[in-house]
Protein backbone atom coordinates (compact mmCIF):
# COMPACT_ATOMS: atom_id res chain seq x y z
CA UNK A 1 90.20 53.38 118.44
CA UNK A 2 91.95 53.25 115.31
CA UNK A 3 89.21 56.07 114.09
CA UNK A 4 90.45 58.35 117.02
CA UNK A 5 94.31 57.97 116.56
CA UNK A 6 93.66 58.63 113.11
CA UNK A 7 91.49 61.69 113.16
CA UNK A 8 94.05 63.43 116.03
CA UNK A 9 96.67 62.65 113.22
CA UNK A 10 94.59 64.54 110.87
CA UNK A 11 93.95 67.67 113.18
CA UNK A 12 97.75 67.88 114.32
CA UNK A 13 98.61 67.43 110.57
CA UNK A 14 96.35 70.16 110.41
CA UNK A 15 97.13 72.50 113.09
CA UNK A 16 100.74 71.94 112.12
CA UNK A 17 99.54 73.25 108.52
CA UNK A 18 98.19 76.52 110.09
CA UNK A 19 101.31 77.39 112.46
CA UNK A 20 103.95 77.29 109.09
CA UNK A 21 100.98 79.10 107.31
CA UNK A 22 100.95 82.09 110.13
CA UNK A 23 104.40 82.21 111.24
CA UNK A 24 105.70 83.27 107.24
CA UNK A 25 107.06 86.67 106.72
CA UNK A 26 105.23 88.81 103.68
CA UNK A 27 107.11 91.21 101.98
CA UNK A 28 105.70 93.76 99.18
CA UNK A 29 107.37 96.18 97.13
CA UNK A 30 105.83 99.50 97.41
CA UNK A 31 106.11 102.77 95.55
CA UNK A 32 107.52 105.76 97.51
CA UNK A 33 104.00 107.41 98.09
CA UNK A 34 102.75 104.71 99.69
CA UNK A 35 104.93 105.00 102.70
CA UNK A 36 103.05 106.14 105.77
CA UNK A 37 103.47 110.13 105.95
CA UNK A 38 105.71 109.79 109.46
CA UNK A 39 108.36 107.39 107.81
CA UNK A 40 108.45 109.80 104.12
CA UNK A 41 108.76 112.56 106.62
CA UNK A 42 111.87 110.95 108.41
CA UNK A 43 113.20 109.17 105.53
CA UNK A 44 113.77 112.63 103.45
CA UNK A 45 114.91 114.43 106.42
CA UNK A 46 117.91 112.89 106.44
CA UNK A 47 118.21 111.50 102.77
CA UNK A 48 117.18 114.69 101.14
CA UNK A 49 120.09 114.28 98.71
CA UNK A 50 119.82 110.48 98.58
CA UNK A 51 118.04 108.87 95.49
CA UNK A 52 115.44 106.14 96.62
CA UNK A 53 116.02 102.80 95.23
CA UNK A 54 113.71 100.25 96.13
CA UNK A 55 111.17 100.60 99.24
CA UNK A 56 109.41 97.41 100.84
CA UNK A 57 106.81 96.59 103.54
CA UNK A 58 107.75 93.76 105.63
CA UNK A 59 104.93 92.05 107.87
CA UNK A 60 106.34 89.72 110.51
CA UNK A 61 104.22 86.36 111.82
CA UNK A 62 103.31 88.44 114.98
CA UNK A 63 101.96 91.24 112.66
CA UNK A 64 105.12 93.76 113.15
CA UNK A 65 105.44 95.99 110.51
CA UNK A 66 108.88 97.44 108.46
CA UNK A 67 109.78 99.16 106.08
CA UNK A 68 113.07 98.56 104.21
CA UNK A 69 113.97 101.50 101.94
CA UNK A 70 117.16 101.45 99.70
CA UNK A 71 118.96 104.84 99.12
CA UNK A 72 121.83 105.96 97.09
CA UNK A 73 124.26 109.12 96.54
CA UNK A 74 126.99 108.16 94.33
CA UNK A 75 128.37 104.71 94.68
CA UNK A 76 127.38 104.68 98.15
CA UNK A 77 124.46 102.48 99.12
CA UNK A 78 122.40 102.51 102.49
CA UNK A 79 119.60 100.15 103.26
CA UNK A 80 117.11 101.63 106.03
CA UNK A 81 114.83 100.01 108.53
CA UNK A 82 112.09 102.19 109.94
CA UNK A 83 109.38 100.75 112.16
CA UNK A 84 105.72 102.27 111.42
CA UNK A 85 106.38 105.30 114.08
CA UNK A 86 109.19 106.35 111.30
CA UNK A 87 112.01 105.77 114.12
CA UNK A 88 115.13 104.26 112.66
CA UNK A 89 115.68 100.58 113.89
CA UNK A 90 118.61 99.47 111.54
CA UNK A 91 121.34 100.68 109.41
CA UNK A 92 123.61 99.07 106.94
CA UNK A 93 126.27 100.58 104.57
CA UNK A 94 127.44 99.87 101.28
CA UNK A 95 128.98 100.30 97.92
CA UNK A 96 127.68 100.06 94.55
CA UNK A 97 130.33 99.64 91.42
CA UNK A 98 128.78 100.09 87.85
CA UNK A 99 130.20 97.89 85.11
CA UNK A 100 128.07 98.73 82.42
CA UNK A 101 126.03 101.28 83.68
CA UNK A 102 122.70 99.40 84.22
CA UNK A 103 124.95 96.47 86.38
CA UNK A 104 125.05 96.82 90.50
CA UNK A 105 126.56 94.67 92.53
CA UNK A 106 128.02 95.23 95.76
CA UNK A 107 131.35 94.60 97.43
CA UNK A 108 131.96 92.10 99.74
CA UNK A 109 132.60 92.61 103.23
CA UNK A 110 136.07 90.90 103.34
CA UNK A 111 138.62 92.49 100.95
CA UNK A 112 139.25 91.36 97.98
CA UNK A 113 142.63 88.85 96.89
CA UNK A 114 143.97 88.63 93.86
CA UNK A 115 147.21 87.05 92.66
CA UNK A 116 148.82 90.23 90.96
CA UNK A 117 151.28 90.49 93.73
CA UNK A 118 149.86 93.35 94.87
CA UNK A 119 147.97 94.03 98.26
CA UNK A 120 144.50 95.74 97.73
């Protein structure tokens, strides 16, 4: 008895192992001419004049595939989510501010306080 309670132990332990193993999230960086023609083809008809950042593949547990693409023009920011039939599934805006010239980091979403006296 002790055998059996033990050994169903071991295979829930087990199956338990497997589920966190499946259900993780992969994401890879990719270079921009790895992108599947139909998402390049979107991506640069509308952000033609934008300069391409950073581009990842995301794989979800259920085998859903992503791709996150960061663009810039000026100190405007955009991260893009295209699905792998290049339609647009998400949209987020943002600003970049360059201390040193190599430096990004972006603004917050809530405005900034400081204690100048002065509202900004």
């Amino acid at each position: 008895m002790k055998k059996a309670i033990r050994g169903f132990f071991v295979m829930l332990s087990l199956t338990l192992a497997v589920i966190n193993v499946c259900s993780a999230q992969t994401e890879i960086k990719l270079p921009e001419d790895s992108l599947p023609a139909i998402v390049h083809n979107e991506l640069h008809k509308k952000y033609a004049h934008y300069t391409v950042n950073s581009i990842s593949k995301k794989v979800d547990q259920l085998q859903n595939i992503t791709y996150k693409i960061e663009v810039q023009k000026k100190s405007t920011v955009i991260d893009l989510l295209y699905d792998k039939q290049g339609k647009l599934i998400g949209k987020e805006k943002g600003k970049v501010y360059s201390y040193d010239g190599t430096e990004k980091s972006r603004s917050p979403s809530s405005p900034s306080k400081s204690n100048d006296g002065h509202n900004h």
